[in-house]
PDB file of N, CA and C in Angstrom:
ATOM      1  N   UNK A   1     -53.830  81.670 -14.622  1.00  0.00           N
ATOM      2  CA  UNK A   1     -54.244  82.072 -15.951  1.00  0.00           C
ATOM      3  C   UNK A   1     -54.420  80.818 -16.804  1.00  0.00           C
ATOM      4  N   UNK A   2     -55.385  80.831 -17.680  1.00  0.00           N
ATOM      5  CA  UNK A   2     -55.505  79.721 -18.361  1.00  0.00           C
ATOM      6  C   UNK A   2     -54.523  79.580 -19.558  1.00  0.00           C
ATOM      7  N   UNK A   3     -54.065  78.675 -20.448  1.00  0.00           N
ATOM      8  CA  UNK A   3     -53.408  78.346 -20.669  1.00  0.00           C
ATOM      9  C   UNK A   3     -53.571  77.103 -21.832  1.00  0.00           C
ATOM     10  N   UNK A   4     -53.185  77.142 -23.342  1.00  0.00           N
ATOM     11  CA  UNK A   4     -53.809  76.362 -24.539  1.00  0.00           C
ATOM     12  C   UNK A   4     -52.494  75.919 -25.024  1.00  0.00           C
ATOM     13  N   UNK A   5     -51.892  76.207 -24.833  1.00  0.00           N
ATOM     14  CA  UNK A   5     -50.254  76.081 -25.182  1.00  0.00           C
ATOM     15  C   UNK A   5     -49.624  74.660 -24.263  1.00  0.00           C
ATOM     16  N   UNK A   6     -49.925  73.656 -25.184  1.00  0.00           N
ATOM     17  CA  UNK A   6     -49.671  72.578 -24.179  1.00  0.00           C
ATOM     18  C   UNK A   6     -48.031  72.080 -24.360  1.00  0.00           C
ATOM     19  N   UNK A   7     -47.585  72.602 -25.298  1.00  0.00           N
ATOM     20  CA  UNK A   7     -45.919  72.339 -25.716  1.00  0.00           C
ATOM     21  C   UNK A   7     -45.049  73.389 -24.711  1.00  0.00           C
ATOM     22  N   UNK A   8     -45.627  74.389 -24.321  1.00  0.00           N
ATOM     23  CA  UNK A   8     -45.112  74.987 -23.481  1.00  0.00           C
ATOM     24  C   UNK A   8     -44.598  74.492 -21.990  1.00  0.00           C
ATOM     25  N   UNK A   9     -43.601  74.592 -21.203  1.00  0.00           N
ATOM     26  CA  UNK A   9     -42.814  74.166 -20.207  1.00  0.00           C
ATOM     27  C   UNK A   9     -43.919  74.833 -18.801  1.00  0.00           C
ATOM     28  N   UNK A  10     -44.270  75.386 -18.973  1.00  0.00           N
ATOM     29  CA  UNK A  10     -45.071  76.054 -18.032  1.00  0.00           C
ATOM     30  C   UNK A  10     -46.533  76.196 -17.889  1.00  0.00           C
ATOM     31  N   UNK A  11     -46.817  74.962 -18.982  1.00  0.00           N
ATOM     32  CA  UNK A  11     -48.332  74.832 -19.021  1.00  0.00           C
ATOM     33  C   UNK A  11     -48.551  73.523 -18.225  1.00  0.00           C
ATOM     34  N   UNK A  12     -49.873  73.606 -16.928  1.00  0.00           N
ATOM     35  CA  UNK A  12     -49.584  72.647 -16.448  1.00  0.00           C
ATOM     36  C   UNK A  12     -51.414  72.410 -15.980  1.00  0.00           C
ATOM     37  N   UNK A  13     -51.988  71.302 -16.777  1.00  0.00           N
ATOM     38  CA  UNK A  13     -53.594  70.991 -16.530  1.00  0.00           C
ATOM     39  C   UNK A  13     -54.316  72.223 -17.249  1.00  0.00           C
ATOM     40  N   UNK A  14     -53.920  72.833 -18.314  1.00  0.00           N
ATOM     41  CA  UNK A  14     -55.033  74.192 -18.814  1.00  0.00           C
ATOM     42  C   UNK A  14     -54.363  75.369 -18.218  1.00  0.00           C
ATOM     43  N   UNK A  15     -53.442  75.074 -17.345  1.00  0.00           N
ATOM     44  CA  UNK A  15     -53.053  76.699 -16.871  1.00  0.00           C
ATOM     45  C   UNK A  15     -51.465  76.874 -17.042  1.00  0.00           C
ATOM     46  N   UNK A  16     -51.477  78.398 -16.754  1.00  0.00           N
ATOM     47  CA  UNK A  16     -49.722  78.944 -16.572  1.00  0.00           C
ATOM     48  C   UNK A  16     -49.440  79.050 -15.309  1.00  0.00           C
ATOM     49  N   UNK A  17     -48.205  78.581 -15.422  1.00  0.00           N
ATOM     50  CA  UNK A  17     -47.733  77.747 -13.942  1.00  0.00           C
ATOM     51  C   UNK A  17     -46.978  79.310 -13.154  1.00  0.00           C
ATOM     52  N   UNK A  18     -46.833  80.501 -14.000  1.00  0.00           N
ATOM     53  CA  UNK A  18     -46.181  81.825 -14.209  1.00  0.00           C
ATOM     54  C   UNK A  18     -47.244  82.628 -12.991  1.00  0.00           C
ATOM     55  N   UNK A  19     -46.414  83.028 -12.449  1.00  0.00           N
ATOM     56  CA  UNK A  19     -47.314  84.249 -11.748  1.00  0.00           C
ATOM     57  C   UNK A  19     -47.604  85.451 -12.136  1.00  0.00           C
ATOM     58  N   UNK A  20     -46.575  85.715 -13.075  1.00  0.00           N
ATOM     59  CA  UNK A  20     -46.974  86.558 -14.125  1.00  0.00           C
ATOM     60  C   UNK A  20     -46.389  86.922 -15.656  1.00  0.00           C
ATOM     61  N   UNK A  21     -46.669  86.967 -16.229  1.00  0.00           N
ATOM     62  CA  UNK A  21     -46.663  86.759 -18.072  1.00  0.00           C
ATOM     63  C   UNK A  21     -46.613  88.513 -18.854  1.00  0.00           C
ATOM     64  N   UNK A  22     -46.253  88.078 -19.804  1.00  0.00           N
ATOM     65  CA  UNK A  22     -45.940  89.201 -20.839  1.00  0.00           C
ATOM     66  C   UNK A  22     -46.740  88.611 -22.078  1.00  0.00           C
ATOM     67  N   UNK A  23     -47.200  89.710 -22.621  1.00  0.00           N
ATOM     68  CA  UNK A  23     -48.157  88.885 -24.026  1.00  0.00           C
ATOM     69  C   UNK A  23     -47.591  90.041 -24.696  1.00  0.00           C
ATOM     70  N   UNK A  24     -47.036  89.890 -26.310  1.00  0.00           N
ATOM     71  CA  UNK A  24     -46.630  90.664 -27.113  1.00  0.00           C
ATOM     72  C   UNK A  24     -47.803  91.221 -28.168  1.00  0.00           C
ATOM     73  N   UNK A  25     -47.733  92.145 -29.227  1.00  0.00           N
ATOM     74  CA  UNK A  25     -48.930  93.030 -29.678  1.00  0.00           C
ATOM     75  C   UNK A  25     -49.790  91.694 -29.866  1.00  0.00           C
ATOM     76  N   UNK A  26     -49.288  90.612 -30.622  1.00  0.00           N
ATOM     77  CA  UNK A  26     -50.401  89.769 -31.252  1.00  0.00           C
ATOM     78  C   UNK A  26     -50.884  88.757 -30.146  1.00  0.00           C
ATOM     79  N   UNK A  27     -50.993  89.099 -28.682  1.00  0.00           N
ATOM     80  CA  UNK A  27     -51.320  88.434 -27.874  1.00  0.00           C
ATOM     81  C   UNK A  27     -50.742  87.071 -27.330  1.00  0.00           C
ATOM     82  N   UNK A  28     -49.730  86.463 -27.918  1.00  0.00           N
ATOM     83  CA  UNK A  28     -48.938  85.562 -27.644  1.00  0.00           C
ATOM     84  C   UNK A  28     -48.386  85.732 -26.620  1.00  0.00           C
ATOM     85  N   UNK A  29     -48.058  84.764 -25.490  1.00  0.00           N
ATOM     86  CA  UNK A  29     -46.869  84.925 -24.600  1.00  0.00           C
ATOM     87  C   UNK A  29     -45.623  85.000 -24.999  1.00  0.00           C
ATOM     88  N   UNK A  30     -44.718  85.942 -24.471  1.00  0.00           N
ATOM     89  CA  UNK A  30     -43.404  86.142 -24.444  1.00  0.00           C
ATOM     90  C   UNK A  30     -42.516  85.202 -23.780  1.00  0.00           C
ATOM     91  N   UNK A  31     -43.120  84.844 -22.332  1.00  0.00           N
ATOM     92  CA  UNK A  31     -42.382  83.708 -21.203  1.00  0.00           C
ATOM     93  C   UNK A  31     -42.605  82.415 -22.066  1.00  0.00           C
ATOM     94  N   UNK A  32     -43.576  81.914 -23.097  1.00  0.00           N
ATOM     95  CA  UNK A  32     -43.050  80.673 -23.437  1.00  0.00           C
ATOM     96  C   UNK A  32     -41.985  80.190 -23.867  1.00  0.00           C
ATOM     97  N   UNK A  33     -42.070  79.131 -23.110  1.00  0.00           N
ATOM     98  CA  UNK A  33     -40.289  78.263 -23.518  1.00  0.00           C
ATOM     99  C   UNK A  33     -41.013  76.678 -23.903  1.00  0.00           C
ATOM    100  N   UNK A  34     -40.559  76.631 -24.957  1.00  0.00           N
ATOM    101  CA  UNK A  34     -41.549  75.123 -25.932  1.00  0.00           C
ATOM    102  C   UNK A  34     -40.647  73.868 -25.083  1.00  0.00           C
ATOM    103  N   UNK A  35     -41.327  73.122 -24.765  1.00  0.00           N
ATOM    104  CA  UNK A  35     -40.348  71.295 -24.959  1.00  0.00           C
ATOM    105  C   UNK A  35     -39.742  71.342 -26.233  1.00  0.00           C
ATOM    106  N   UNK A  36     -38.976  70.707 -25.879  1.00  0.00           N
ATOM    107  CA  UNK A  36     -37.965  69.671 -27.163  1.00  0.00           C
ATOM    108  C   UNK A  36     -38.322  68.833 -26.947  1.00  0.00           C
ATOM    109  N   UNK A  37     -39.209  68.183 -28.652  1.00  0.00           N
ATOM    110  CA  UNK A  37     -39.382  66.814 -28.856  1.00  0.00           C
ATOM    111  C   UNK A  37     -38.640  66.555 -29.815  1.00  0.00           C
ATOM    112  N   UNK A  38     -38.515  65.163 -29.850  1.00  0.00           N
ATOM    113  CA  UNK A  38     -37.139  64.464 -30.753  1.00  0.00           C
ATOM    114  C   UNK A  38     -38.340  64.359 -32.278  1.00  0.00           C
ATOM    115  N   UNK A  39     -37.678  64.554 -33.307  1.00  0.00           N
ATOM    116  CA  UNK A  39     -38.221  64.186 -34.768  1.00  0.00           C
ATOM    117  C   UNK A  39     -38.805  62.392 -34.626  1.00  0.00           C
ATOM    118  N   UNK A  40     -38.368  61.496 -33.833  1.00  0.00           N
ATOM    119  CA  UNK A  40     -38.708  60.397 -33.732  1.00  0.00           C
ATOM    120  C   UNK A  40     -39.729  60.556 -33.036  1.00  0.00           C
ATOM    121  N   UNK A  41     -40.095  61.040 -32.010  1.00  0.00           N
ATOM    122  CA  UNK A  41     -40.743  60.809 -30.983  1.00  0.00           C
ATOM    123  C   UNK A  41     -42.585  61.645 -31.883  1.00  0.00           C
ATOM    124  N   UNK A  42     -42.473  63.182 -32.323  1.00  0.00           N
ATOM    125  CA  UNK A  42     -43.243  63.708 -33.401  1.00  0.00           C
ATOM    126  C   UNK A  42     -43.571  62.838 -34.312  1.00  0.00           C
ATOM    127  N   UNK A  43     -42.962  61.834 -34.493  1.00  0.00           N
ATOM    128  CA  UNK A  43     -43.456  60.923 -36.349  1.00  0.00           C
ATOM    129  C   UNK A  43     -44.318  60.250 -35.631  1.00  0.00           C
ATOM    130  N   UNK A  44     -43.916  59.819 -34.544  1.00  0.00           N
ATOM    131  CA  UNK A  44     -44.604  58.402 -33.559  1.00  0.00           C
ATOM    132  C   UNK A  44     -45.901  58.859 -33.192  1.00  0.00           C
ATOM    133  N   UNK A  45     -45.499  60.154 -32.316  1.00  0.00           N
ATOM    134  CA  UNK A  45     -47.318  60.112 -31.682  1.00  0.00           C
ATOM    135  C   UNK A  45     -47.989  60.850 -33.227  1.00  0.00           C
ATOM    136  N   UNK A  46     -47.580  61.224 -33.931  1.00  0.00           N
ATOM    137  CA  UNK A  46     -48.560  62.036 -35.427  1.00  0.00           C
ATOM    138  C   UNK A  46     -49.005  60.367 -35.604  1.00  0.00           C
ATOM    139  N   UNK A  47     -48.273  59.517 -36.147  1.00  0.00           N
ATOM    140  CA  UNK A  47     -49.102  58.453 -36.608  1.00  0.00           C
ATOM    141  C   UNK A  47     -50.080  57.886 -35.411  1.00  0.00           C
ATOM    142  N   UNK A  48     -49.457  57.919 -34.413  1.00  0.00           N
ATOM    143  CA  UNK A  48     -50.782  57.237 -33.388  1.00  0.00           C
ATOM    144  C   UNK A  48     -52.230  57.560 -33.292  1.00  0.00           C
ATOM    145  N   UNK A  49     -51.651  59.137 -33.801  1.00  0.00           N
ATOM    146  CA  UNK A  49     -52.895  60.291 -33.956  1.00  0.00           C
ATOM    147  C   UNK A  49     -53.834  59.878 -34.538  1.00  0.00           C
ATOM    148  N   UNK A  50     -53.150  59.789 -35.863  1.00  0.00           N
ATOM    149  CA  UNK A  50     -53.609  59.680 -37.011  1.00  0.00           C
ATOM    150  C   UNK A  50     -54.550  58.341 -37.350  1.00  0.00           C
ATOM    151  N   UNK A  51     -53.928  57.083 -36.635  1.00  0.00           N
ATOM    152  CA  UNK A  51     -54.548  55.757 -36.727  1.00  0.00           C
ATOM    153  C   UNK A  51     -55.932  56.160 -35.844  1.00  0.00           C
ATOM    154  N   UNK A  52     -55.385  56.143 -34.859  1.00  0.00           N
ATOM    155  CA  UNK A  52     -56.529  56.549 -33.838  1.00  0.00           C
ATOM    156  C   UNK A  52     -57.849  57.654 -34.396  1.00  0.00           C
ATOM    157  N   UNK A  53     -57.222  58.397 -34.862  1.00  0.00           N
ATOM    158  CA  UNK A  53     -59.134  59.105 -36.161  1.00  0.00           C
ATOM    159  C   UNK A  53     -59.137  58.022 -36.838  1.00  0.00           C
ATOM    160  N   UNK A  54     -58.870  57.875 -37.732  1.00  0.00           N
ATOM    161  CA  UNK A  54     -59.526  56.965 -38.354  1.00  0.00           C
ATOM    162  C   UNK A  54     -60.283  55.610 -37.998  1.00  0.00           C
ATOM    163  N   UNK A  55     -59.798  54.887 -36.661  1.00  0.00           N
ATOM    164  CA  UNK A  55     -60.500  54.301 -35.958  1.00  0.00           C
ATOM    165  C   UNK A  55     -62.102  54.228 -35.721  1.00  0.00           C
ATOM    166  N   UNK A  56     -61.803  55.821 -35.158  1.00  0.00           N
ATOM    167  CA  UNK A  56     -62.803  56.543 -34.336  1.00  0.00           C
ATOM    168  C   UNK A  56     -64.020  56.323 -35.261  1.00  0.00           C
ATOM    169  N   UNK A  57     -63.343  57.475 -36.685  1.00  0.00           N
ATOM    170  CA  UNK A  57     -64.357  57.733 -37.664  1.00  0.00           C
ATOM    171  C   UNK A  57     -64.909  56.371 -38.601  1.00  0.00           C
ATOM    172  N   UNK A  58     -64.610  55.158 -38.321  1.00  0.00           N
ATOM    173  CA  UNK A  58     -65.012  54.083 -38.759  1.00  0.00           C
ATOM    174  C   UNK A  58     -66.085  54.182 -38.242  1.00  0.00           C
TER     175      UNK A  58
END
């Protein structure tokens, strides 16, 4: 199954690594289980992000 949820533990290249899934009324998966990222590690790649557009869009 394909798969957009890249924070998810079970997302692996575009897909669900799950053989099979539960989606609740609003279509979300139920089986997701998110990574833990550290507040340091989030500030770091947001700014890398962030430098990096603006780069681009120069």
């Amino acid at each position: 199954m394909r798969c957009e949820n890249i924070f998810c533990v079970y997302w692996c290249e575009g897909k669900c690594t799950l053989d099979e899934i539960s989606l609740n009324a609003y279509g979300a998966c139920e089986c997701c289980v998110y990574i833990d990222l550290s507040e340091r590690t989030l500030k770091r790649k947001r700014k890398e992000y962030f430098d990096k557009y603006f780069e681009e869009s120069e």
